[in-house]
Protein backbone atom coordinates (compact mmCIF):
# COMPACT_ATOMS: atom_id res chain seq x y z
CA UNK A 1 4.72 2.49 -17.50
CA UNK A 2 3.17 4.35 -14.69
CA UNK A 3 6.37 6.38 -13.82
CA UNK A 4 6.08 7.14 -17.45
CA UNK A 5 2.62 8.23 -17.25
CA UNK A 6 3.49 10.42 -14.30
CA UNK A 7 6.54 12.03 -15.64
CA UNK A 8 4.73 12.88 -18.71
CA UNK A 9 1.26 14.44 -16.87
CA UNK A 10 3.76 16.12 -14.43
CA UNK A 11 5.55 17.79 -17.61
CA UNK A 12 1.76 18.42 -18.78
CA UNK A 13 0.98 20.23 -15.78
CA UNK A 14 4.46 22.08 -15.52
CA UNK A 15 3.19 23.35 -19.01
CA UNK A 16 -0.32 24.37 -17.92
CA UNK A 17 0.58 27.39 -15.82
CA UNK A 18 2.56 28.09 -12.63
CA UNK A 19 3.20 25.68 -9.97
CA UNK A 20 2.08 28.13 -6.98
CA UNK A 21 1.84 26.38 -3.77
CA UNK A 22 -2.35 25.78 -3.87
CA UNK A 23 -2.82 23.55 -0.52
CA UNK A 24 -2.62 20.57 0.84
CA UNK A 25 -4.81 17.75 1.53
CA UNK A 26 -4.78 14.38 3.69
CA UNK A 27 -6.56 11.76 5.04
CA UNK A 28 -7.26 8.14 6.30
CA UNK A 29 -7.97 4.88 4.32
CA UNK A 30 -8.75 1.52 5.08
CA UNK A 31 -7.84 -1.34 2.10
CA UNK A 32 -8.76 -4.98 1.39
CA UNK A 33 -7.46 -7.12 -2.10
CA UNK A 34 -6.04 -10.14 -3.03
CA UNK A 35 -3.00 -11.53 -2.01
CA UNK A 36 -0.57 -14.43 -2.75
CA UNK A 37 3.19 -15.67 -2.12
CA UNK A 38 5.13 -18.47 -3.54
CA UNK A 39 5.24 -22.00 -2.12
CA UNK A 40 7.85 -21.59 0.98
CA UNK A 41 9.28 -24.97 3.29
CA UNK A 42 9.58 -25.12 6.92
CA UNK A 43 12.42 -27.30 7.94
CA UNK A 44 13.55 -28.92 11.28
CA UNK A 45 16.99 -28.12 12.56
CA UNK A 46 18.08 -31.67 10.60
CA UNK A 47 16.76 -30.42 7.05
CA UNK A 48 13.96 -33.09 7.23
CA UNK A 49 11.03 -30.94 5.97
CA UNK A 50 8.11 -30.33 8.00
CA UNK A 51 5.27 -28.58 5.76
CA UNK A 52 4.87 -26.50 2.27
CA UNK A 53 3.11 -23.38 2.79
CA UNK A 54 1.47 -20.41 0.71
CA UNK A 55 0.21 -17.44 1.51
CA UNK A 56 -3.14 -16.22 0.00
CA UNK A 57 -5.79 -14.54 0.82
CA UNK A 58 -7.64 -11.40 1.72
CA UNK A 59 -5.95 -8.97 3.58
CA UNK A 60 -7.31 -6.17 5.87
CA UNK A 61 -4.77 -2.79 6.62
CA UNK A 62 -5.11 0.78 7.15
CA UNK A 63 -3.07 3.72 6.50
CA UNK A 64 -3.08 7.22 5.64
CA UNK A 65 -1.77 10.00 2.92
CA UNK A 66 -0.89 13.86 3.28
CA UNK A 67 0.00 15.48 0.06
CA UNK A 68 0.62 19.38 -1.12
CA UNK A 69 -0.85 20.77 -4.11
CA UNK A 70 0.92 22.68 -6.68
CA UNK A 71 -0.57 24.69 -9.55
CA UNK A 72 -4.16 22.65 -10.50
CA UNK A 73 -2.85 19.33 -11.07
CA UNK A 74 0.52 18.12 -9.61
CA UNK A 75 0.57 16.95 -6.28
CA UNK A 76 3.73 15.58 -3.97
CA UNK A 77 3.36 13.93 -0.87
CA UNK A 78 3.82 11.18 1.82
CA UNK A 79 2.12 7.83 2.65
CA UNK A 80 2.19 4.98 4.69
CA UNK A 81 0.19 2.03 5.44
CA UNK A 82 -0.04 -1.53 7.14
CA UNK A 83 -1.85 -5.11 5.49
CA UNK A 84 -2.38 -7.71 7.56
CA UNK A 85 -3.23 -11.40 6.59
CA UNK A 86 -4.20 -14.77 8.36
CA UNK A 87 -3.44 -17.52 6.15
CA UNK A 88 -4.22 -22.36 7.03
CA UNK A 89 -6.29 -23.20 9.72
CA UNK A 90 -3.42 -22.82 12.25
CA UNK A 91 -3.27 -19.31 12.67
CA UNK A 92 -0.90 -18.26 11.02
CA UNK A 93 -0.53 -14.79 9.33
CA UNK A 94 1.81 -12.09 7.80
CA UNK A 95 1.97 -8.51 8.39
CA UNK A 96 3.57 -6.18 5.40
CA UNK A 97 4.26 -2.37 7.00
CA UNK A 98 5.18 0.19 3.89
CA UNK A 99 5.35 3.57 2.89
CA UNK A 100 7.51 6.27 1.66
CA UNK A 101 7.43 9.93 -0.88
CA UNK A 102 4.26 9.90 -3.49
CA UNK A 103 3.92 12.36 -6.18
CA UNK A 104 0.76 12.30 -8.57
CA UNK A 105 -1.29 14.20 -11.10
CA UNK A 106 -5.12 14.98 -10.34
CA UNK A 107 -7.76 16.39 -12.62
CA UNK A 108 -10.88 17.66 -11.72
CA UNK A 109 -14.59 17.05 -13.61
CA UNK A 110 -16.58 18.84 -11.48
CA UNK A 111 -16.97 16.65 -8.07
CA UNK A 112 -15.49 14.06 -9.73
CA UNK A 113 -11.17 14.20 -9.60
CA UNK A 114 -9.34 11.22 -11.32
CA UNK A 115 -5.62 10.70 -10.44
CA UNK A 116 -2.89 8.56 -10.51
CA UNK A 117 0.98 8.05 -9.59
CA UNK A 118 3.42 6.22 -7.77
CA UNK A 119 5.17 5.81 -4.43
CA UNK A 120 9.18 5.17 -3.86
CA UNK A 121 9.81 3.84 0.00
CA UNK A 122 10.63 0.91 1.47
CA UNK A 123 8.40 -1.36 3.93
CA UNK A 124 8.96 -4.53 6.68
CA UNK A 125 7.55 -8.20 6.70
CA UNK A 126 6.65 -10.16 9.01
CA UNK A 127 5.79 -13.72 8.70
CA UNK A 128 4.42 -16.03 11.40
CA UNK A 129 4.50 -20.00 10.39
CA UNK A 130 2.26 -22.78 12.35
CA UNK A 131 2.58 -25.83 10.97
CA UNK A 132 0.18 -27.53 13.90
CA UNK A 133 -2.52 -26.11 15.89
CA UNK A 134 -1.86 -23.90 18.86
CA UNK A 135 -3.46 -23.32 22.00
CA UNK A 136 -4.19 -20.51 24.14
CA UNK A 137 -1.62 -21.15 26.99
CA UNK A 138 2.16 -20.66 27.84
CA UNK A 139 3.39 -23.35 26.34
CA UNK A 140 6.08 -22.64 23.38
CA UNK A 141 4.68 -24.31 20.38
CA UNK A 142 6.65 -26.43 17.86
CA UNK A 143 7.17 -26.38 14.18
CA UNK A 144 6.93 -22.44 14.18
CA UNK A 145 8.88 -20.43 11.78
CA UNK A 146 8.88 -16.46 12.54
CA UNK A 147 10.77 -14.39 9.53
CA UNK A 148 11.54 -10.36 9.28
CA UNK A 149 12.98 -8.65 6.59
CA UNK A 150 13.01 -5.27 5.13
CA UNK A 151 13.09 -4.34 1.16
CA UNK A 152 13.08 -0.90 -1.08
CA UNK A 153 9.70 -1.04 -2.28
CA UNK A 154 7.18 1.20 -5.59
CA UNK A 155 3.56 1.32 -5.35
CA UNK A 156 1.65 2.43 -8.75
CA UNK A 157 -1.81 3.57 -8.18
CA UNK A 158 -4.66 5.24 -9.92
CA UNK A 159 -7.97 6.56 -8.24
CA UNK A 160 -10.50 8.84 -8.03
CA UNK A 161 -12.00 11.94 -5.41
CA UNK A 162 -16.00 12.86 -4.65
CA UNK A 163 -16.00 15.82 -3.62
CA UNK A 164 -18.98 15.45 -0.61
CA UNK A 165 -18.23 19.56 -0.27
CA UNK A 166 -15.49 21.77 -0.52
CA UNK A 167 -13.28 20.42 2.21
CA UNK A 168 -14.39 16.35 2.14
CA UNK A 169 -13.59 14.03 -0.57
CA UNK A 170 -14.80 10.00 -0.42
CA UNK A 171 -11.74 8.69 -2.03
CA UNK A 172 -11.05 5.16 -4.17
CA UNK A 173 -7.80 4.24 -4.96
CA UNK A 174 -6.18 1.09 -5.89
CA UNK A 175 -2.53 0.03 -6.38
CA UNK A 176 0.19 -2.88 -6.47
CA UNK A 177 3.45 -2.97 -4.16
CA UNK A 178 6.89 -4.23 -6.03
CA UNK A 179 9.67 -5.78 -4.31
CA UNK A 180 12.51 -4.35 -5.99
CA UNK A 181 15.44 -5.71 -4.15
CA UNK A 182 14.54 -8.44 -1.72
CA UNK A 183 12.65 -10.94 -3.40
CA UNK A 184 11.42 -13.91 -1.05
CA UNK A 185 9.42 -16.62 -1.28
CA UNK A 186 6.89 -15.81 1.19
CA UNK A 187 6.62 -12.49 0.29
CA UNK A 188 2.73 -12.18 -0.40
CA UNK A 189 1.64 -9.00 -2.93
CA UNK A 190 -1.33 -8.63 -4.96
CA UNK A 191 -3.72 -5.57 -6.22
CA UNK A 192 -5.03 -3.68 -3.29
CA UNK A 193 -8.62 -1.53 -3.06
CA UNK A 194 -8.45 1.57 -0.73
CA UNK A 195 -11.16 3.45 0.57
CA UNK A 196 -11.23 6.36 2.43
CA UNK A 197 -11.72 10.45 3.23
CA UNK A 198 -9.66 13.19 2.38
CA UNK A 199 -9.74 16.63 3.95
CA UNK A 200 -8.59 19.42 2.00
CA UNK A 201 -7.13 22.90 2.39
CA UNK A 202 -7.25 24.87 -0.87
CA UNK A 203 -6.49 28.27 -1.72
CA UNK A 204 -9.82 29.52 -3.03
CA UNK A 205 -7.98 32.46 -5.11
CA UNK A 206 -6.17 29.88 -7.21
């Protein structure tokens, strides 16, 4: 639906004029949301099942986007961005690493600019089980499960710019990261809030 909604603004804009090369723009954000995994099983090396775990939770990343303008509305780009999560009372937590080739559609109300579009990349998990409570020392712990795994990855996302002046924006965006071809269990995903600045570089003339 949102690739739709992209393709079609992107055609809109195509229509609106030339796409001239009109800057570029980029910037840092931090994000927070809601996120949740299936129920996954941590086994001993006998099959005898130790615990049943979930993640879910609030996570906490940071990240950043760089994008270059064309004609008043289209927009292509990079981005790429890290959420990290502690999930039970033993410490344990997952880290999801993503990012990949954006291309959007922006309008702009005066210092208000609305947008919206969609990611194609790939990310990494990572996904540290405790199933007892650790200590700080050198001892190896037992009942620990530590997973990796990569997957091709879209990210939908609206948002919207404040301009602050001509070359700051306070930015707001929000999106949702799809597994398309590695599905797991503990694979935690959920919406995501952004917030952040933007610096632009625009071609006053245009």
């Amino acid at each position: 639906m949102v690739l739709s909604f992209v393709i079609l603004s992107s055609g809109f804009a195509m229509s609106q004029g030339k796409l001239n090369y009109s800057g570029f723009s980029g910037g840092m954000m931090i994000h927070s949301g809601y996120f949740q995994s299936g129920t996954f099983e941590l086994t001993n090396a006998n099959n005898h099942s130790i615990s049943q775990n979930q993640i879910k939770g609030f996570p906490f990343g940071i990240g950043g986007a760089a994008r270059l303008h064309f004609g008043k509305h289209l927009r292509f780009g990079g981005e790429g961005y890290v959420s990290d999560i502690r999930y039970n009372s033993n410490g344990s937590y997952a880290s999801t690493s993503w990012g990949g080739l954006l291309v959007d559609c922006i309008w702009q109300f005066k210092r208000f600019a609305p947008f919206a579009g969609l990611l194609v990349g790939g990310g990494n998990t990572k996904n540290l089980t405790l199933s007892e409570k650790y200590a700080d020392d050198y001892i190896v712990e037992n009942n620990a499960s530590f997973r990796e795994y990569s997957f091709l990855a879209i990210a939908p996302f609206v948002g919207v710019e404040y301009a602050l002046n001509s070359k700051i924006r306070l930015t707001l965006k929000a999106d949702y990261l799809i597994n398309l071809n590695n599905p797991q269990d503990d694979f935690a995903h959920g919406p995501r809030i952004f917030l952040g600045f933007m610096f632009y570089r625009l071609n006053t003339d245009k």
